[in-house]
N, C-alpha and C. Protein backbone atom coordinates (compact mmCIF):
# COMPACT_ATOMS: atom_id res chain seq x y z
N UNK A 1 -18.93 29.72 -0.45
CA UNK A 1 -17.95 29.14 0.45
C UNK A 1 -18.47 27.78 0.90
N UNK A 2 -18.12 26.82 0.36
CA UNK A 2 -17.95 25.16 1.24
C UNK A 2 -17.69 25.42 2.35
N UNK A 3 -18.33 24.53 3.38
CA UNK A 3 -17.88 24.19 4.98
C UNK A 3 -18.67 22.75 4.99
N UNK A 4 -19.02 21.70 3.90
CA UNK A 4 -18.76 20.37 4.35
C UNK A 4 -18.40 20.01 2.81
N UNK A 5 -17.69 18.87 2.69
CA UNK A 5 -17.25 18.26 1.34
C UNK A 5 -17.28 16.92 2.24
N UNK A 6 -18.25 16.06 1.33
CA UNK A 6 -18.56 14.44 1.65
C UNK A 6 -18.42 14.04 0.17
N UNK A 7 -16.68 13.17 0.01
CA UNK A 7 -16.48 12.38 -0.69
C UNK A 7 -16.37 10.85 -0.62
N UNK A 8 -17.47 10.34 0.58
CA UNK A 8 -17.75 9.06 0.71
C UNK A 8 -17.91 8.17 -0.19
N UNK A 9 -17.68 6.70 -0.11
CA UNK A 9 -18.09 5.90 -0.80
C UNK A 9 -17.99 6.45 -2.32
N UNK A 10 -16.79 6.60 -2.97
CA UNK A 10 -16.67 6.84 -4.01
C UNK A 10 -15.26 5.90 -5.15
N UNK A 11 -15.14 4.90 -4.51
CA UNK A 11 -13.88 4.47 -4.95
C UNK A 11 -13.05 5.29 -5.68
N UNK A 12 -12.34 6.28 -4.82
CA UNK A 12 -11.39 7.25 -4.61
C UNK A 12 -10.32 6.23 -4.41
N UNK A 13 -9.21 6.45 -5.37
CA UNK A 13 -7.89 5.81 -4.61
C UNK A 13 -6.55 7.23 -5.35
N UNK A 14 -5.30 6.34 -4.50
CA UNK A 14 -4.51 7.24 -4.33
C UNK A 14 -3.99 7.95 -3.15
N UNK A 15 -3.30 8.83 -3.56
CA UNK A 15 -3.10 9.72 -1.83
C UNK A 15 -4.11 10.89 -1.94
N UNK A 16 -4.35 11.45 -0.49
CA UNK A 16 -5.12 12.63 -0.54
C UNK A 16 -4.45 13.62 -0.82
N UNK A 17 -4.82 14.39 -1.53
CA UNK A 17 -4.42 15.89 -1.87
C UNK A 17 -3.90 16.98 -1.03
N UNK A 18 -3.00 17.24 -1.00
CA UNK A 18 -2.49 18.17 0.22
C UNK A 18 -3.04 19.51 0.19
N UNK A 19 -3.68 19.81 -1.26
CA UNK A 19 -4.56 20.81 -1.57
C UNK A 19 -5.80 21.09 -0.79
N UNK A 20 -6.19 20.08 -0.02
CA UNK A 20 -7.49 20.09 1.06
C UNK A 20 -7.35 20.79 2.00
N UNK A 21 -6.31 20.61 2.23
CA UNK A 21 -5.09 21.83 3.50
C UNK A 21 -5.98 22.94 3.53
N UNK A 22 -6.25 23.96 2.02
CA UNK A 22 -6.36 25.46 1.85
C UNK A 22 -7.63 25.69 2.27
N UNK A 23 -8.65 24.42 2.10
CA UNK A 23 -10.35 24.94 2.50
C UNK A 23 -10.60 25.47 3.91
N UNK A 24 -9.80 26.38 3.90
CA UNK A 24 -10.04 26.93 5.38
C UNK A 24 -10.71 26.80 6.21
N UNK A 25 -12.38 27.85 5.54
CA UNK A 25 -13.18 27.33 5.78
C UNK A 25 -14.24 26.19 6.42
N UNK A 26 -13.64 25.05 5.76
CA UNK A 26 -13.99 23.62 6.23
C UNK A 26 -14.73 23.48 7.63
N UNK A 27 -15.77 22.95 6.98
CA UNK A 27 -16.09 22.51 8.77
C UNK A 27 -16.40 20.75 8.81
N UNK A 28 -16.29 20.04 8.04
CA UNK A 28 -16.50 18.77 8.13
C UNK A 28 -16.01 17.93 6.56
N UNK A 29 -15.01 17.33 6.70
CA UNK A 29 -14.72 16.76 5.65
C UNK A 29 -14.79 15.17 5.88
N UNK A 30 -15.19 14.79 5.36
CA UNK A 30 -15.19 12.73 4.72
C UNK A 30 -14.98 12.65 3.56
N UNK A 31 -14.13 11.90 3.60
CA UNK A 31 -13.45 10.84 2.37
C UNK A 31 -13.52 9.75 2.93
N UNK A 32 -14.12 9.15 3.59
CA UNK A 32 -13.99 7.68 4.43
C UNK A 32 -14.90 6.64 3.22
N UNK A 33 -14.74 5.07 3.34
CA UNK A 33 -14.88 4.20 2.50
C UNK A 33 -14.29 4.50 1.22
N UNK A 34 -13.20 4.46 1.10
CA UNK A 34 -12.87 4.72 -0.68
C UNK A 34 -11.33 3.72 -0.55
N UNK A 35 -10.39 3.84 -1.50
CA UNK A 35 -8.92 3.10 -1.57
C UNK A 35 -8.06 4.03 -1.65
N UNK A 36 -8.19 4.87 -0.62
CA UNK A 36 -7.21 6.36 -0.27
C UNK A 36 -6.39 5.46 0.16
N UNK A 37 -4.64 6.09 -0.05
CA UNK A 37 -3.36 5.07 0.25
C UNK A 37 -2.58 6.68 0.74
N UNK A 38 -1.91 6.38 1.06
CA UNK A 38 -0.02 7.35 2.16
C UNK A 38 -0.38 7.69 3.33
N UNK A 39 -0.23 9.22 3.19
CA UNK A 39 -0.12 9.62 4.56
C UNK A 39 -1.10 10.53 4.57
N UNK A 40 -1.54 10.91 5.86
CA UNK A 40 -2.34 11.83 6.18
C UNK A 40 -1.36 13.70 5.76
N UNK A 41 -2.07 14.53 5.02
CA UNK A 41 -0.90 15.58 4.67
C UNK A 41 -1.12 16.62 5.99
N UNK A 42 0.43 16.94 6.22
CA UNK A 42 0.47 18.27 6.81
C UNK A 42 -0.12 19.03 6.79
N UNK A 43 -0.79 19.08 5.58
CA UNK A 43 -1.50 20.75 5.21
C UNK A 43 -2.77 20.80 5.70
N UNK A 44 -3.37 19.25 6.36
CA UNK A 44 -4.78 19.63 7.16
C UNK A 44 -4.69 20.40 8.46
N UNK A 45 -3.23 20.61 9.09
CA UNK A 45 -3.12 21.78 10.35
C UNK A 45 -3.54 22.95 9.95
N UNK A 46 -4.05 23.04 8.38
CA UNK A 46 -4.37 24.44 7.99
C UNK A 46 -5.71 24.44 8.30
N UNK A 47 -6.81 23.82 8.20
CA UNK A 47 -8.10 23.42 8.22
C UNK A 47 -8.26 24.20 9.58
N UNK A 48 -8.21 25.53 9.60
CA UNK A 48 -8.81 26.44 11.22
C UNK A 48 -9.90 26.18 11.36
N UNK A 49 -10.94 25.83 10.41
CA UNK A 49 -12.64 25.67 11.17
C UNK A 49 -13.14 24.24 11.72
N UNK A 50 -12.25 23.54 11.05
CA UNK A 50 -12.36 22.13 10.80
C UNK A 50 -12.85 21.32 12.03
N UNK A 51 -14.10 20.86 12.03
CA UNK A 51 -14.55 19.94 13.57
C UNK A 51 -14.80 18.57 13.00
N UNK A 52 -14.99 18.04 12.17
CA UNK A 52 -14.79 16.49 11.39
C UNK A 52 -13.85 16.34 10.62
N UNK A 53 -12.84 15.32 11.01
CA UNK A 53 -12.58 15.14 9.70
C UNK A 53 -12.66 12.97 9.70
N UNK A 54 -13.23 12.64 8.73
CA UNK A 54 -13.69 11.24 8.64
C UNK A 54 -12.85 10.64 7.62
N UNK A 55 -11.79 9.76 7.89
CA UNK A 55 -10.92 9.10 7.12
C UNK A 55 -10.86 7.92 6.82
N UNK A 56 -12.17 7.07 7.52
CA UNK A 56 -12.04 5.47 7.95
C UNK A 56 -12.37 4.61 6.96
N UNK A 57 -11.53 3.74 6.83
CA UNK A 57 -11.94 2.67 6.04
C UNK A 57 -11.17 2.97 4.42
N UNK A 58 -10.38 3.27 5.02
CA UNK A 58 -8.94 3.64 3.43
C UNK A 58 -8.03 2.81 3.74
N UNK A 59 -7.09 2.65 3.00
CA UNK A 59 -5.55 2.10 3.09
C UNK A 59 -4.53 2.91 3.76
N UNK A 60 -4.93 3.93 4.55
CA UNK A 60 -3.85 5.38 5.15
C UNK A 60 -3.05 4.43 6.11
N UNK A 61 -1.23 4.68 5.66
CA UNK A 61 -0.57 4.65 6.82
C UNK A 61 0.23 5.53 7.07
N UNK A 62 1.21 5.58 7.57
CA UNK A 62 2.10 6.35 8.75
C UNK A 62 1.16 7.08 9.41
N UNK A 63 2.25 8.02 10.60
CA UNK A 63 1.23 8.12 11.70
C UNK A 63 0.39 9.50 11.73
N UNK A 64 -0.18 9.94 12.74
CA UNK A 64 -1.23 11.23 12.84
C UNK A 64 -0.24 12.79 12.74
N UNK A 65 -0.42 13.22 11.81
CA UNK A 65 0.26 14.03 11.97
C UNK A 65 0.08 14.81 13.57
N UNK A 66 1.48 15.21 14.07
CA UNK A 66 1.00 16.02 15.52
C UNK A 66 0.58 17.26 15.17
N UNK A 67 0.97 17.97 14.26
CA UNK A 67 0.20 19.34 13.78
C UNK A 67 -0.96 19.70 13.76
N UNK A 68 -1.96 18.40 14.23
CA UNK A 68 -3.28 18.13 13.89
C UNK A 68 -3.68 18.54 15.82
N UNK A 69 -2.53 18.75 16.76
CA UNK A 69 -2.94 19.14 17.46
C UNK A 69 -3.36 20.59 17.59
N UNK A 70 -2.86 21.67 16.52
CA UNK A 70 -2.80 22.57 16.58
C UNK A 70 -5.16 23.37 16.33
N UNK A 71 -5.35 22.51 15.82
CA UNK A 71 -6.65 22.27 15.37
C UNK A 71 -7.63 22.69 16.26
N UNK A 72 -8.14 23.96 16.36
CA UNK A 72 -8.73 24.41 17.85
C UNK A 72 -9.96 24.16 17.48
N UNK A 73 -11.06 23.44 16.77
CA UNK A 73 -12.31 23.34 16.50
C UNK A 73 -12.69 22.01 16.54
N UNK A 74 -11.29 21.31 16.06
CA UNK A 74 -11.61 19.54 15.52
C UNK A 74 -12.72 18.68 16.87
N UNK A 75 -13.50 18.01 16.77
CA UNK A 75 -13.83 17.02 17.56
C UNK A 75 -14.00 15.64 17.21
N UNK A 76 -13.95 15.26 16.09
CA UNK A 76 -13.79 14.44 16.03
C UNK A 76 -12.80 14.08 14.48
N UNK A 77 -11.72 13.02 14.73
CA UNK A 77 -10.92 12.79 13.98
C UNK A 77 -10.76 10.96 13.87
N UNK A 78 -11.89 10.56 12.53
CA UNK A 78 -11.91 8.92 12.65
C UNK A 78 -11.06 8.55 11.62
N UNK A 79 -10.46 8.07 11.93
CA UNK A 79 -9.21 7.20 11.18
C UNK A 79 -9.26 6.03 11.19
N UNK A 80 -10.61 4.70 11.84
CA UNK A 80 -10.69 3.32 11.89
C UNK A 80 -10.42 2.82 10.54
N UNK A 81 -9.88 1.73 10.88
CA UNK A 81 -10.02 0.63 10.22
C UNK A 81 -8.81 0.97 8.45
N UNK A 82 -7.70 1.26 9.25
CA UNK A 82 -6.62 1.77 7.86
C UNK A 82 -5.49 1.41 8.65
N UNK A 83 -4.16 1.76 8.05
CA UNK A 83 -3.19 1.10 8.32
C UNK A 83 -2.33 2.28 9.25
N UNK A 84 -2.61 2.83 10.42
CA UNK A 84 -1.93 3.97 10.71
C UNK A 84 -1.09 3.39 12.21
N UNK A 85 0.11 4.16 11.92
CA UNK A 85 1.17 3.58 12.69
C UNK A 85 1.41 5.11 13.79
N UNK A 86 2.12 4.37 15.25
CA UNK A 86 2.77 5.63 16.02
C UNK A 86 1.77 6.08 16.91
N UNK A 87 2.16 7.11 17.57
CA UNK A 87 1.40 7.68 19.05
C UNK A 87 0.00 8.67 18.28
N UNK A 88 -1.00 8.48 18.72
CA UNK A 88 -2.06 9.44 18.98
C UNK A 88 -1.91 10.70 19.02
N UNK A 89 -1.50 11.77 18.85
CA UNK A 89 -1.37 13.09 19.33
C UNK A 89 -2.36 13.37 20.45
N UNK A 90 -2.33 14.22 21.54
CA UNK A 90 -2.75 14.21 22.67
C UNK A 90 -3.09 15.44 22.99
N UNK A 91 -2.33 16.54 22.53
CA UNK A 91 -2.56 17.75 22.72
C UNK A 91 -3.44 18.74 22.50
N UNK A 92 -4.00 19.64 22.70
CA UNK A 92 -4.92 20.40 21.88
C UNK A 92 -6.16 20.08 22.67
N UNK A 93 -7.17 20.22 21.19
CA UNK A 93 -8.44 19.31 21.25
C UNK A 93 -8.61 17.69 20.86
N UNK A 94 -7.43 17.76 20.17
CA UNK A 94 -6.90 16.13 20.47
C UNK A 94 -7.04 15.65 21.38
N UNK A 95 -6.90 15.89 22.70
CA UNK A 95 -6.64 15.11 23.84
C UNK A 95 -8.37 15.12 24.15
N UNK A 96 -9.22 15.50 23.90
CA UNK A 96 -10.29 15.15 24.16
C UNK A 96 -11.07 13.70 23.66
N UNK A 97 -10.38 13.71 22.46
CA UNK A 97 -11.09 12.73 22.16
C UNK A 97 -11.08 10.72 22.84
N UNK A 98 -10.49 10.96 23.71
CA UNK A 98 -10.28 10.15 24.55
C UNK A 98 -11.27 9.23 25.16
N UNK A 99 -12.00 9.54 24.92
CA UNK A 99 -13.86 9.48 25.26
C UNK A 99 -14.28 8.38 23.81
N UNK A 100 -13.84 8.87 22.77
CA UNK A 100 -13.85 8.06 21.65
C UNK A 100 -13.21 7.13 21.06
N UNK A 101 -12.64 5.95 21.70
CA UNK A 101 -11.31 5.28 20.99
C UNK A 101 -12.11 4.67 19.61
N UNK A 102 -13.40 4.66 19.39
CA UNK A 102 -13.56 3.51 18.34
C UNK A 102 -12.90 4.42 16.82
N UNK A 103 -12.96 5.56 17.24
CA UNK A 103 -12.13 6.41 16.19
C UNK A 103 -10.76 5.85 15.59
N UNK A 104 -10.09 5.30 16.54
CA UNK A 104 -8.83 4.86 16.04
C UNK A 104 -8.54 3.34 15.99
N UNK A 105 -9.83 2.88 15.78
CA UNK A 105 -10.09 1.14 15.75
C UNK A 105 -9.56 0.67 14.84
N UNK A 106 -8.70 -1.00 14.79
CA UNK A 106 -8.24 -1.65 13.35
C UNK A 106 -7.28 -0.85 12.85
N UNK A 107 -6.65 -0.12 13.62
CA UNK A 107 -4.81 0.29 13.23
C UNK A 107 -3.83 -0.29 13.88
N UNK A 108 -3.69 -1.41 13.51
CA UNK A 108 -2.48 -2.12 14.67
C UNK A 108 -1.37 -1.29 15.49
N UNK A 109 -1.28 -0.58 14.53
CA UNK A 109 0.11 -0.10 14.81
C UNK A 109 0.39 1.39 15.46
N UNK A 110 -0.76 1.76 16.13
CA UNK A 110 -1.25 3.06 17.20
C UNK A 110 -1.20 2.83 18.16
N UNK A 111 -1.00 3.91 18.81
CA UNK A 111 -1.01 3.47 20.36
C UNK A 111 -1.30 4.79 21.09
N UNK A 112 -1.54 4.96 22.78
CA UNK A 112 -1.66 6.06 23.03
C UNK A 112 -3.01 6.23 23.64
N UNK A 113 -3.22 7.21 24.90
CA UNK A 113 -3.95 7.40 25.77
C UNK A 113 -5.28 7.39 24.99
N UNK A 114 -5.64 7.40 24.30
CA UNK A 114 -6.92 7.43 23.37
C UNK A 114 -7.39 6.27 23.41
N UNK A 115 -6.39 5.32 23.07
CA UNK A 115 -7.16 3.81 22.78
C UNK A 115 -6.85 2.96 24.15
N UNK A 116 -6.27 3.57 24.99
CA UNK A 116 -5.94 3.01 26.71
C UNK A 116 -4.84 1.71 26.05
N UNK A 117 -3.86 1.89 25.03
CA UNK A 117 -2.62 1.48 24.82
C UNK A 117 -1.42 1.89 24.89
N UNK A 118 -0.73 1.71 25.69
CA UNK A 118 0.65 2.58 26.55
C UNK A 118 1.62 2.76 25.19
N UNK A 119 2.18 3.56 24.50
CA UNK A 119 3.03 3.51 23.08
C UNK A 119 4.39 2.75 24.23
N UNK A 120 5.18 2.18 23.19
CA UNK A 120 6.50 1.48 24.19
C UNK A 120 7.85 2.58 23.89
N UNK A 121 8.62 2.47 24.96
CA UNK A 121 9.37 3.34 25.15
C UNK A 121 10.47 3.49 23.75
N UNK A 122 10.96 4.53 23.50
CA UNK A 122 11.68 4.36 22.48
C UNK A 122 12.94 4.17 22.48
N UNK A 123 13.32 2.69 21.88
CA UNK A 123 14.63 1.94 22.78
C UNK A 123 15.77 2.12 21.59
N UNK A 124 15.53 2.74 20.31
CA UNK A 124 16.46 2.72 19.26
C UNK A 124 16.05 2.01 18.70
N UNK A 125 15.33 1.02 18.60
CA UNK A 125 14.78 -0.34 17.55
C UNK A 125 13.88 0.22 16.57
N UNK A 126 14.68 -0.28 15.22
CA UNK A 126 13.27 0.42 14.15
C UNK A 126 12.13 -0.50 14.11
N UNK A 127 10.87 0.14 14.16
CA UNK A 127 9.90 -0.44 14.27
C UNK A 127 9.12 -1.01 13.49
N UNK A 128 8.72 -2.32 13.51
CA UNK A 128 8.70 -3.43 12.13
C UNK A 128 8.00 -2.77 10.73
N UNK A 129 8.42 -3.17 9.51
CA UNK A 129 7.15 -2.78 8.67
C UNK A 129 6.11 -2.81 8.70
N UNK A 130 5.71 -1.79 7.67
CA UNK A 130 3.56 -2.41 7.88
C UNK A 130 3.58 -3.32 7.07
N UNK A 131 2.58 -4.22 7.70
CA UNK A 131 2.30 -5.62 6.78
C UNK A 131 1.58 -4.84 5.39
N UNK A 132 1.70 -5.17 4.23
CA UNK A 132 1.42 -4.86 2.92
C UNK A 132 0.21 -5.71 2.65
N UNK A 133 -1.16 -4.76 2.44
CA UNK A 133 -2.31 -5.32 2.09
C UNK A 133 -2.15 -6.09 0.53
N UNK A 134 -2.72 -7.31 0.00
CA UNK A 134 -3.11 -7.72 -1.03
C UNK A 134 -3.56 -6.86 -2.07
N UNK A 135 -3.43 -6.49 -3.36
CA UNK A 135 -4.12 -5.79 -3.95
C UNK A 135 -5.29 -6.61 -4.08
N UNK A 136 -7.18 -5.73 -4.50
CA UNK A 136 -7.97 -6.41 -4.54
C UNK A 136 -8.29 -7.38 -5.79
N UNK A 137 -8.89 -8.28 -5.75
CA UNK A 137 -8.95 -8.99 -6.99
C UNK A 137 -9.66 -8.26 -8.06
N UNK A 138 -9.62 -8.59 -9.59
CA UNK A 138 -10.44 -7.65 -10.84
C UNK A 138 -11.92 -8.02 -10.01
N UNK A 139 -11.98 -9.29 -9.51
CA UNK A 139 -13.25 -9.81 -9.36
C UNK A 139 -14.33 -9.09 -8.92
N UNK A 140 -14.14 -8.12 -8.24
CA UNK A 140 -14.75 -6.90 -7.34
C UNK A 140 -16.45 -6.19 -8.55
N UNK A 141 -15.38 -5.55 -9.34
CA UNK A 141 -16.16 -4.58 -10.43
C UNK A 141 -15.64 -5.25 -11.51
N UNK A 142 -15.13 -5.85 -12.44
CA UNK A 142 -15.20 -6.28 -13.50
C UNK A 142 -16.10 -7.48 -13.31
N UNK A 143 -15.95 -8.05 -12.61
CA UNK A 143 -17.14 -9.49 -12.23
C UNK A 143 -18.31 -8.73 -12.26
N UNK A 144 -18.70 -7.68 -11.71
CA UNK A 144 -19.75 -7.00 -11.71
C UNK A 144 -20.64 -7.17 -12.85
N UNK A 145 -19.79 -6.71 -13.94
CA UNK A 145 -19.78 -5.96 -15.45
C UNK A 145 -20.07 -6.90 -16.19
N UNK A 146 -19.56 -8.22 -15.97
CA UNK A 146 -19.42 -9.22 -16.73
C UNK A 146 -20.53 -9.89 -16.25
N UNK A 147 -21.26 -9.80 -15.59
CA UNK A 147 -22.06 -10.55 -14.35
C UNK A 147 -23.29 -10.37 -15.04
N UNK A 148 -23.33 -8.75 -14.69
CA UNK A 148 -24.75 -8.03 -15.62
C UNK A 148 -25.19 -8.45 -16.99
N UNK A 149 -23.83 -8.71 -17.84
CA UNK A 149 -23.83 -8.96 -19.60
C UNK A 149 -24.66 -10.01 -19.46
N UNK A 150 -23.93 -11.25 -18.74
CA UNK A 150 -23.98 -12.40 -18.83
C UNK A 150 -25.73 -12.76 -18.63
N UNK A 151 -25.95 -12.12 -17.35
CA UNK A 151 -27.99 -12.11 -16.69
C UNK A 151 -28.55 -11.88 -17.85
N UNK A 152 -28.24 -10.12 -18.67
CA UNK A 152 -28.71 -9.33 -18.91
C UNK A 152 -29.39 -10.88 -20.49
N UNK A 153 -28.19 -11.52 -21.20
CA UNK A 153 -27.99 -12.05 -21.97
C UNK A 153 -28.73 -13.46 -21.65
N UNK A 154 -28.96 -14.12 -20.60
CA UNK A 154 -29.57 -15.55 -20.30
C UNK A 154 -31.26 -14.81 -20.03
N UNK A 155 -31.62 -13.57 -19.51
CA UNK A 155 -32.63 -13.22 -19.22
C UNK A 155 -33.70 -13.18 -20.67
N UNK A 156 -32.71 -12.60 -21.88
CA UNK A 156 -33.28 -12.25 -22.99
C UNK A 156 -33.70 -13.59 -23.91
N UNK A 157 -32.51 -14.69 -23.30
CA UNK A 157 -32.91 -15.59 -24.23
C UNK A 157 -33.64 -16.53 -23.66
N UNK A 158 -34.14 -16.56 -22.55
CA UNK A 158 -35.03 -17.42 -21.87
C UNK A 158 -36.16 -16.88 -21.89
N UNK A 159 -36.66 -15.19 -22.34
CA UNK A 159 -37.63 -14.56 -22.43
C UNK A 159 -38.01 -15.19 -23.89
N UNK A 160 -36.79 -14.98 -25.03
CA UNK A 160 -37.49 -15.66 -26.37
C UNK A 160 -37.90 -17.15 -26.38
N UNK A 161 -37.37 -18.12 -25.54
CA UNK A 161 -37.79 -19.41 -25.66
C UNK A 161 -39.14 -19.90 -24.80
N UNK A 162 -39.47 -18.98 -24.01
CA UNK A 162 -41.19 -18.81 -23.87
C UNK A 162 -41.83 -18.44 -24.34
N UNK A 163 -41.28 -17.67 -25.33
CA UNK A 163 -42.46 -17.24 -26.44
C UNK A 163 -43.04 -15.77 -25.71
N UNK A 164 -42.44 -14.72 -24.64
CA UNK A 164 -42.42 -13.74 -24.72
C UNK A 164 -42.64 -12.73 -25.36
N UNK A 165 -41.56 -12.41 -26.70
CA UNK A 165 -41.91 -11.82 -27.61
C UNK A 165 -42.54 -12.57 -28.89
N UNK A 166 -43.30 -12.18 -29.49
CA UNK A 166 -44.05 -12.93 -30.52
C UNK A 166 -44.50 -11.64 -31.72
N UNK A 167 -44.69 -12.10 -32.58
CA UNK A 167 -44.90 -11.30 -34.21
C UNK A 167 -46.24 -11.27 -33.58
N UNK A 168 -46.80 -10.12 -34.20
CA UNK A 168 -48.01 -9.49 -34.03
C UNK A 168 -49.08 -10.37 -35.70
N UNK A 169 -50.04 -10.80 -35.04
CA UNK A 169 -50.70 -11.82 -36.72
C UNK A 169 -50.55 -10.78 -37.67
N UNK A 170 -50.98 -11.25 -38.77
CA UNK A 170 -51.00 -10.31 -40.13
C UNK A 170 -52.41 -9.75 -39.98
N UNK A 171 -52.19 -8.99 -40.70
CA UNK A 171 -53.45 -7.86 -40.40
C UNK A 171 -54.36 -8.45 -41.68
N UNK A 172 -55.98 -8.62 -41.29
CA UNK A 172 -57.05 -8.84 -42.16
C UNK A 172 -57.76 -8.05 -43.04
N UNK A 173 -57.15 -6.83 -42.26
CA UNK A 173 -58.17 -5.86 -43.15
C UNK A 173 -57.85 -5.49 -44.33
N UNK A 174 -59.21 -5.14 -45.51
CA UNK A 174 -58.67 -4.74 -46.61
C UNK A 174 -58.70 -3.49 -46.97
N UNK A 175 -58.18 -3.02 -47.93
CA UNK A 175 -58.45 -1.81 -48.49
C UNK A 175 -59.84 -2.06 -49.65
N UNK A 176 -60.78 -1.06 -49.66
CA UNK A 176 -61.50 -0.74 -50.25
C UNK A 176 -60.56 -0.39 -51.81
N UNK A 177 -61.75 -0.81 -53.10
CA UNK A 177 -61.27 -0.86 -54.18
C UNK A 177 -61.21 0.84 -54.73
N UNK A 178 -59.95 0.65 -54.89
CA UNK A 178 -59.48 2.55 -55.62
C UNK A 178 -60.53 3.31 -56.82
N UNK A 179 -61.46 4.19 -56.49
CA UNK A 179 -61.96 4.88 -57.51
C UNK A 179 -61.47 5.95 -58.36
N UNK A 180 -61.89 6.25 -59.12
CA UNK A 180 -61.11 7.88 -59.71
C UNK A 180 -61.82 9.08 -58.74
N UNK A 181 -61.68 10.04 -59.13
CA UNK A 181 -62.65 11.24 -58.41
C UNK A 181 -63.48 11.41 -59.14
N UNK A 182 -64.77 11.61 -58.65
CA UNK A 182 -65.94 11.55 -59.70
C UNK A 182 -66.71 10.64 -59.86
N UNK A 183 -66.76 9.50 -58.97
CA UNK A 183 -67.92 8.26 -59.37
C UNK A 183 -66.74 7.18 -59.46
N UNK A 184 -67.95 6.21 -60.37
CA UNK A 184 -67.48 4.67 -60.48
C UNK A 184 -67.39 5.06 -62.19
N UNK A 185 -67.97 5.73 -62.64
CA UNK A 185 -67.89 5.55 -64.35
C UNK A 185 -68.53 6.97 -64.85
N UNK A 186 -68.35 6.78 -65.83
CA UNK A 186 -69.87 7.32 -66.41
C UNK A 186 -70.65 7.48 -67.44
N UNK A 187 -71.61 7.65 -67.04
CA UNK A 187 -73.06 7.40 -68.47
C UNK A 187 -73.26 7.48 -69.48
């Protein structure tokens, strides 16, 4: 039985799996630093053991699911630095975390007693799009790749034009002259 899964720093992209929901079990999950993109799924209100869950530093938007108040173990729930929109959920053990706003840092578009930002009343106005991140440039990891060839390739040939590698001299030694078995001749 799993009770932590750390899929950090793995350039993970995509949405998360709603299949994570079932690890009951769970007591600490991260996926944080990777190019995780949608929504946070419903199916983590299933997560009954669940006291971490670490999401920060993905592309995640829309907002917290409130089901996540239902979560009687969670203490901490970091979602910094991604694109998440709408009120905080408050309820539960949710509402504790109040103590922690850096959890919900670099989401413009949150609000709510957590981060000591009042959400604004709801007047009928739909509420603007999310600004749409840049995709990243190839430059990232193919520059990488190309980077290495390129070293790997100026390293080797600046090693041969010092004279680095060099032919080993010719060898001096001789062989002794071949006899038959039995002597040099005979008498």
């Amino acid at each position: 039985m799993y009770t932590f899964l750390d899929l950090s720093n793995n350039q993970l992209f995509g949405q998360i799996p709603a299949s994570l929901g079932a690890l009951k079990a769970l007591k600490l999950l991260n996926i944080s630093c990777n190019k995780l993109s949608g929504k946070i799924p419903i199916s983590f209100r299933d997560l009954e053991n669940i006291e971490t869950i670490d999401l920060s530093y993905n592309n995640l938007s829309g907002s917290i699911p409130l089901t996540l108040t239902k979560l009687q173990q969670i203490t901490i729930l970091d979602v910094r630095n991604n694109e998440m929109i709408g009120q905080i959920p408050d309820g539960g053990k949710m509402g504790t975390m109040v103590l922690y706003p850096n959890y919900f840092a670099n989401n413009s578009g949150l609000c709510g007693i957590e981060i000591h930002l009042p959400c604004p009343k709801d007047d009928g106005l739909p509420l603007p799009p999310p600004q749409i991140k840049k995709q990243e440039s190839w430059f990232l990891w193919e520059g990488v790749w190309i980077g290495y060839r390129v070293g790997l390739l100026l390293a080797t040939g600046f090693m041969v034009l010092i004279g680095y590698f060099t032919l080993p001299p010719p060898s001096n030694c001789r062989h002794p002259p071949h006899h038959p078995i039995g002597g040099r001749g005979r008498n």
